[in-house]
N, C-alpha and C. Protein backbone atom coordinates (compact mmCIF):
# COMPACT_ATOMS: atom_id res chain seq x y z
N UNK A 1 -21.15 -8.73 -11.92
CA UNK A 1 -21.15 -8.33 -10.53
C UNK A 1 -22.59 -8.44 -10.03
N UNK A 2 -22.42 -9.59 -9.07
CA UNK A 2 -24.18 -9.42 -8.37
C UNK A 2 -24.05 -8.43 -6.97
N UNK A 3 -25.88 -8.50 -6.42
CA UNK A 3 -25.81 -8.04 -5.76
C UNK A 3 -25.06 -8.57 -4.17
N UNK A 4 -24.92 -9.90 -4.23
CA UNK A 4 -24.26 -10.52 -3.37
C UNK A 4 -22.90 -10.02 -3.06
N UNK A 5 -21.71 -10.25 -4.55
CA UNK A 5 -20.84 -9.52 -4.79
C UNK A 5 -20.51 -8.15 -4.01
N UNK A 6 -21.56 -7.04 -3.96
CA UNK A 6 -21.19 -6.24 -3.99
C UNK A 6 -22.15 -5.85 -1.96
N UNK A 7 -22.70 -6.70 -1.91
CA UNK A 7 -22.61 -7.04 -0.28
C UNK A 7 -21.08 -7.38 0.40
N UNK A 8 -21.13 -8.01 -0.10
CA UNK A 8 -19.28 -8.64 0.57
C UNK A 8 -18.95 -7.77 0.34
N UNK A 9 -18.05 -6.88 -0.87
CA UNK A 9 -17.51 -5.71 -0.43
C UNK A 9 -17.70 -4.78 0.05
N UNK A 10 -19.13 -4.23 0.08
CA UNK A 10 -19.49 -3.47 1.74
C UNK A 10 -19.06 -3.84 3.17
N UNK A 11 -19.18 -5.50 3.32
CA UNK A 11 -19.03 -5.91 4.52
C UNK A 11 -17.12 -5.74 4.73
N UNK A 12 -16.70 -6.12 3.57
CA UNK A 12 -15.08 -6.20 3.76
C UNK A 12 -14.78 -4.55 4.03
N UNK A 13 -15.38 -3.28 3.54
CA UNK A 13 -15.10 -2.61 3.52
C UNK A 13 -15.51 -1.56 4.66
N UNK A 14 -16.68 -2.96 5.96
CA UNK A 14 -16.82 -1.78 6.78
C UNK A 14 -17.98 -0.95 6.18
N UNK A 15 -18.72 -0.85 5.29
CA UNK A 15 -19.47 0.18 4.82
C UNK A 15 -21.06 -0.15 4.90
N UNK A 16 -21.49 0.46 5.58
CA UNK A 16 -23.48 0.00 5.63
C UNK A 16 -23.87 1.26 4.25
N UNK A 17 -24.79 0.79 3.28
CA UNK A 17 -25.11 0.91 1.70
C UNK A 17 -26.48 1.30 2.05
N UNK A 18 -26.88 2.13 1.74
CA UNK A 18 -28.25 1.93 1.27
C UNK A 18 -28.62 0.79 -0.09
N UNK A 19 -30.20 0.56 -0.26
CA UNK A 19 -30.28 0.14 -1.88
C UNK A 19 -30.41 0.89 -2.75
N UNK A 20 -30.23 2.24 -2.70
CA UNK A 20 -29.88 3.14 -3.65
C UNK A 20 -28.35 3.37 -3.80
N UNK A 21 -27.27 3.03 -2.41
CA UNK A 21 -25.92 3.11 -2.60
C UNK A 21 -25.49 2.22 -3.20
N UNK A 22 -25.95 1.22 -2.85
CA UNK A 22 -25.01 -0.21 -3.57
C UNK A 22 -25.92 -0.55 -5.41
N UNK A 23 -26.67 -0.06 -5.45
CA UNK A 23 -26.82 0.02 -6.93
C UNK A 23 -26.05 0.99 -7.57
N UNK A 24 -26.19 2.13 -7.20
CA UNK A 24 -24.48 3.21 -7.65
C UNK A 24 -23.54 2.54 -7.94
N UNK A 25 -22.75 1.54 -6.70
CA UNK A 25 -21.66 0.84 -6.37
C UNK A 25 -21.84 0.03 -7.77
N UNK A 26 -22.80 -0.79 -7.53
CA UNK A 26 -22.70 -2.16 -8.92
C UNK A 26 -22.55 -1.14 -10.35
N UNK A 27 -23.66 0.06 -10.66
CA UNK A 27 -22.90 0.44 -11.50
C UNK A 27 -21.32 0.92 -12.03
N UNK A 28 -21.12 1.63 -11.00
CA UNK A 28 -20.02 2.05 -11.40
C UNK A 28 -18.45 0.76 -10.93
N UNK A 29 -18.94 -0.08 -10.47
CA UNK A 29 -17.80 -1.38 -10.29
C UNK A 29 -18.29 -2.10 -11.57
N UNK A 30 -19.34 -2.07 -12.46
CA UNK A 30 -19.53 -2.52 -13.43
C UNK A 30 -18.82 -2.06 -14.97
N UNK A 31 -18.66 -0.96 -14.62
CA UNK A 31 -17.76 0.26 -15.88
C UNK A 31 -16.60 0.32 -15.59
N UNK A 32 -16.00 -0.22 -14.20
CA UNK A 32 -14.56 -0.18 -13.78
C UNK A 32 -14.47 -1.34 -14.73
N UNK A 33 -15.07 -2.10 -14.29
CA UNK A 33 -14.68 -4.00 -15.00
C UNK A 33 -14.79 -3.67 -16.66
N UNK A 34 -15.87 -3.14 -16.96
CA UNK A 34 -15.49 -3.04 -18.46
C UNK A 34 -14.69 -2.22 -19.13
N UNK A 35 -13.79 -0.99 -18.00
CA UNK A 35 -12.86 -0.41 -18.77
C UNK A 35 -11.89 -1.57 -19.03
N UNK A 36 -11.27 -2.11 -17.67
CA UNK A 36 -10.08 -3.30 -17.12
C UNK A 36 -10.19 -4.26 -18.82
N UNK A 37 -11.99 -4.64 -18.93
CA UNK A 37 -11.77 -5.75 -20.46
C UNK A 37 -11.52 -4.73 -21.46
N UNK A 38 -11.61 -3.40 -21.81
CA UNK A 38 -11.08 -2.96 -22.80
C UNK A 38 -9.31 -2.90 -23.23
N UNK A 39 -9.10 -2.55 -22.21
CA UNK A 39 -7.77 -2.51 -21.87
C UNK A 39 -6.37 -3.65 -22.50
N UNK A 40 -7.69 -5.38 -21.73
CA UNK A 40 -7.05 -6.31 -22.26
C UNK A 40 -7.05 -6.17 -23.97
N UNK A 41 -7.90 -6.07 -24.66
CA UNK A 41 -8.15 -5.71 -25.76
C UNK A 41 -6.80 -5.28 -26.40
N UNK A 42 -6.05 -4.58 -26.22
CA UNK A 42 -5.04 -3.35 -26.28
C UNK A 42 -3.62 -4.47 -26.80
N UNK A 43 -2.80 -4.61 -27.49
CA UNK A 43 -1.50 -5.32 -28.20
C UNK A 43 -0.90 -4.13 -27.96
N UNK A 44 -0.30 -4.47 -26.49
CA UNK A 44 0.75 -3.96 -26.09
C UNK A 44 2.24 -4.98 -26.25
N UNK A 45 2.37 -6.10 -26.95
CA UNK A 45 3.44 -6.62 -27.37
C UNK A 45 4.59 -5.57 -27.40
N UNK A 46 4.60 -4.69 -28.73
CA UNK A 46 5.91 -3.89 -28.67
C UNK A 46 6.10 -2.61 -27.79
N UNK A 47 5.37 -2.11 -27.00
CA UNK A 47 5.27 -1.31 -26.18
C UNK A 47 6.52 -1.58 -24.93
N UNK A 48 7.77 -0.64 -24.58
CA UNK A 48 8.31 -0.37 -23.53
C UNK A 48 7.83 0.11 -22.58
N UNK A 49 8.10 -0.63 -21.43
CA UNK A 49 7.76 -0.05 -20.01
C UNK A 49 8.11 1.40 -19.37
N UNK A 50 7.49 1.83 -18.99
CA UNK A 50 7.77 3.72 -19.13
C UNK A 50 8.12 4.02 -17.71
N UNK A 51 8.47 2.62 -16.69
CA UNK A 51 8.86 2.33 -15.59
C UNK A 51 10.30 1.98 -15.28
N UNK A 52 11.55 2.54 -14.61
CA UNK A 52 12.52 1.99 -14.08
C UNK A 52 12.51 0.28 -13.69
N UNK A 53 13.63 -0.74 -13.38
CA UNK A 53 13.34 -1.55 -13.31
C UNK A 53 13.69 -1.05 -11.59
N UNK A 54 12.81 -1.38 -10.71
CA UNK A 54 13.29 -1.17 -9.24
C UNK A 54 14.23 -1.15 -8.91
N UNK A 55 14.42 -3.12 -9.16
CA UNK A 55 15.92 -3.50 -8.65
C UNK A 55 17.28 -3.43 -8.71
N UNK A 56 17.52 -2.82 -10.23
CA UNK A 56 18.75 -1.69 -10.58
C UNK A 56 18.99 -0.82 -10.22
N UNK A 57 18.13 -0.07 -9.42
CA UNK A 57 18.53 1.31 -9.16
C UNK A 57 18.90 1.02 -7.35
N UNK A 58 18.79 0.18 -7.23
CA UNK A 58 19.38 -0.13 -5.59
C UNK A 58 20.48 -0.21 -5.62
N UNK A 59 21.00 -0.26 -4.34
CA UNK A 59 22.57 -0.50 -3.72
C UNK A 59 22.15 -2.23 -3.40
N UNK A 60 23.81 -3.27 -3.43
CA UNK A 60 23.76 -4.67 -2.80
C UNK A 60 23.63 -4.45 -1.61
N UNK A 61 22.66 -5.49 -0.97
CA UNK A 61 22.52 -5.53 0.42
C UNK A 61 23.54 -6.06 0.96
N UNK A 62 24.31 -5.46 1.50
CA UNK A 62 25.40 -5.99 2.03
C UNK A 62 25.74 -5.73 3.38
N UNK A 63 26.28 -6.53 4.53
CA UNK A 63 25.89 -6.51 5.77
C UNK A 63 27.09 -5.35 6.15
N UNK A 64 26.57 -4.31 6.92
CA UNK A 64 27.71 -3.40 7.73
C UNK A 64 28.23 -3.22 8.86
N UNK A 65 29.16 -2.98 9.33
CA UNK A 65 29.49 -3.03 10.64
C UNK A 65 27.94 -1.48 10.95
N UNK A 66 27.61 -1.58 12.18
CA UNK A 66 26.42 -0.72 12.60
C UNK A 66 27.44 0.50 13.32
N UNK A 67 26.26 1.23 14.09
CA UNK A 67 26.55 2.00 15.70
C UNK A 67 27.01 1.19 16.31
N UNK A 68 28.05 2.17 17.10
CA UNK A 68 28.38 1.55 18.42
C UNK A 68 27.32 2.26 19.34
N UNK A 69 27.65 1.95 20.33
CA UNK A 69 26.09 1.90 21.40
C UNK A 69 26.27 3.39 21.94
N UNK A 70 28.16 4.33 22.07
CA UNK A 70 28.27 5.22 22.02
C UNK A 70 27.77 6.39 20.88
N UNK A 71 27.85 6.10 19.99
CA UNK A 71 27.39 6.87 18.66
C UNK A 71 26.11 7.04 18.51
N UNK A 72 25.99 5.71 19.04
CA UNK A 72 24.10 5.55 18.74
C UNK A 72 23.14 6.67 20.11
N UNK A 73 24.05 6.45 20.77
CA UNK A 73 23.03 7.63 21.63
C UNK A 73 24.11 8.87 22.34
N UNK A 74 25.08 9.45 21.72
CA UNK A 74 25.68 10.54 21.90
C UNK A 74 24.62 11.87 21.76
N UNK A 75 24.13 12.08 20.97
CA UNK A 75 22.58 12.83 20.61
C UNK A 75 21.39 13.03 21.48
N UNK A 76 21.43 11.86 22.54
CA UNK A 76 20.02 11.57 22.32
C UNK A 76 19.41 12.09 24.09
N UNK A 77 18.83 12.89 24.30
CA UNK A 77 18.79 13.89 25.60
C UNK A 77 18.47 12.83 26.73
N UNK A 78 18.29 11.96 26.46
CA UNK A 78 17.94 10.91 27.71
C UNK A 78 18.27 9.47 27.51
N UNK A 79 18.77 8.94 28.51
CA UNK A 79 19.29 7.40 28.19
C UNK A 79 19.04 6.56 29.11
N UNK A 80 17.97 4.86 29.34
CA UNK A 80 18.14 4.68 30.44
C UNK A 80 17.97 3.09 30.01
N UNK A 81 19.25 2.55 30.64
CA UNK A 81 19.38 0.98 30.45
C UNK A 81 19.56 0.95 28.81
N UNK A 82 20.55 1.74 28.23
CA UNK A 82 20.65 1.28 26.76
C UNK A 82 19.18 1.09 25.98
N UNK A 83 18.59 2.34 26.15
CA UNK A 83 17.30 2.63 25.21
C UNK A 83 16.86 4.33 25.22
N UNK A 84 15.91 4.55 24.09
CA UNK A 84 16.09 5.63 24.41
C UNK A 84 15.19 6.21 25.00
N UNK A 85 14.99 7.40 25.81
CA UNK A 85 13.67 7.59 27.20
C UNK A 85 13.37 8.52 26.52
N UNK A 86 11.96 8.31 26.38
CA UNK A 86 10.87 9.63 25.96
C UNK A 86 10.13 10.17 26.98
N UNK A 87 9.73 11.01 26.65
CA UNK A 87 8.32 11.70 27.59
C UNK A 87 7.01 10.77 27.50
N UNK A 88 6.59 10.48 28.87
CA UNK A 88 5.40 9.81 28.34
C UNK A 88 4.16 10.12 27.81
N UNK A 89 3.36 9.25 26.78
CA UNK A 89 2.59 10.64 25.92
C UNK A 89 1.60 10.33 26.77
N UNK A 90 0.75 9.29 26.75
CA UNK A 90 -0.61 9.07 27.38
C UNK A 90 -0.43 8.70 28.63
């Protein structure tokens, strides 16, 4: 990680650094990166995922009949031209 490096992510991030901040920054984005290579290190081959698989636990997307335009605003304290009327905020 140079100091260039770690310019750009100030700039991406919006953030003005001192040169005492962004040496902090490089250190400690420097110990992030070498935890991340320890990690690879790690033979997780037989290791199970301790995660659900997402996409099993869903319902099929399957298309439904909706609201009718009655249902959809039986509720709703104000109605004007088939939408629903709020208070205006600003």
């Amino acid at each position: 990680m140079t100091q260039i490096d770690i310019e750009k992510l100030a700039k991406l991030s919006r953030l003005t650094l001192s040169e005492a901040e962004a040496a902090q920054a490089k250190d400690r984005l420097q110990g992030l990166l070498k935890l991340m290579e320890n990690l690879k290190e790690l033979d997780l081959k037989n290791v199970e995922p301790m995660v659900a698989d997402a996409a099993s636990s869903l319902r099929n997307d399957v298309p439904e009949q909706g609201f009718s335009y009655q249902q959809a605003f039986m509720n709703a304290p104000h109605e004007e031209n088939h939408h629903f009327a709020i208070p205006k905020v600003i």
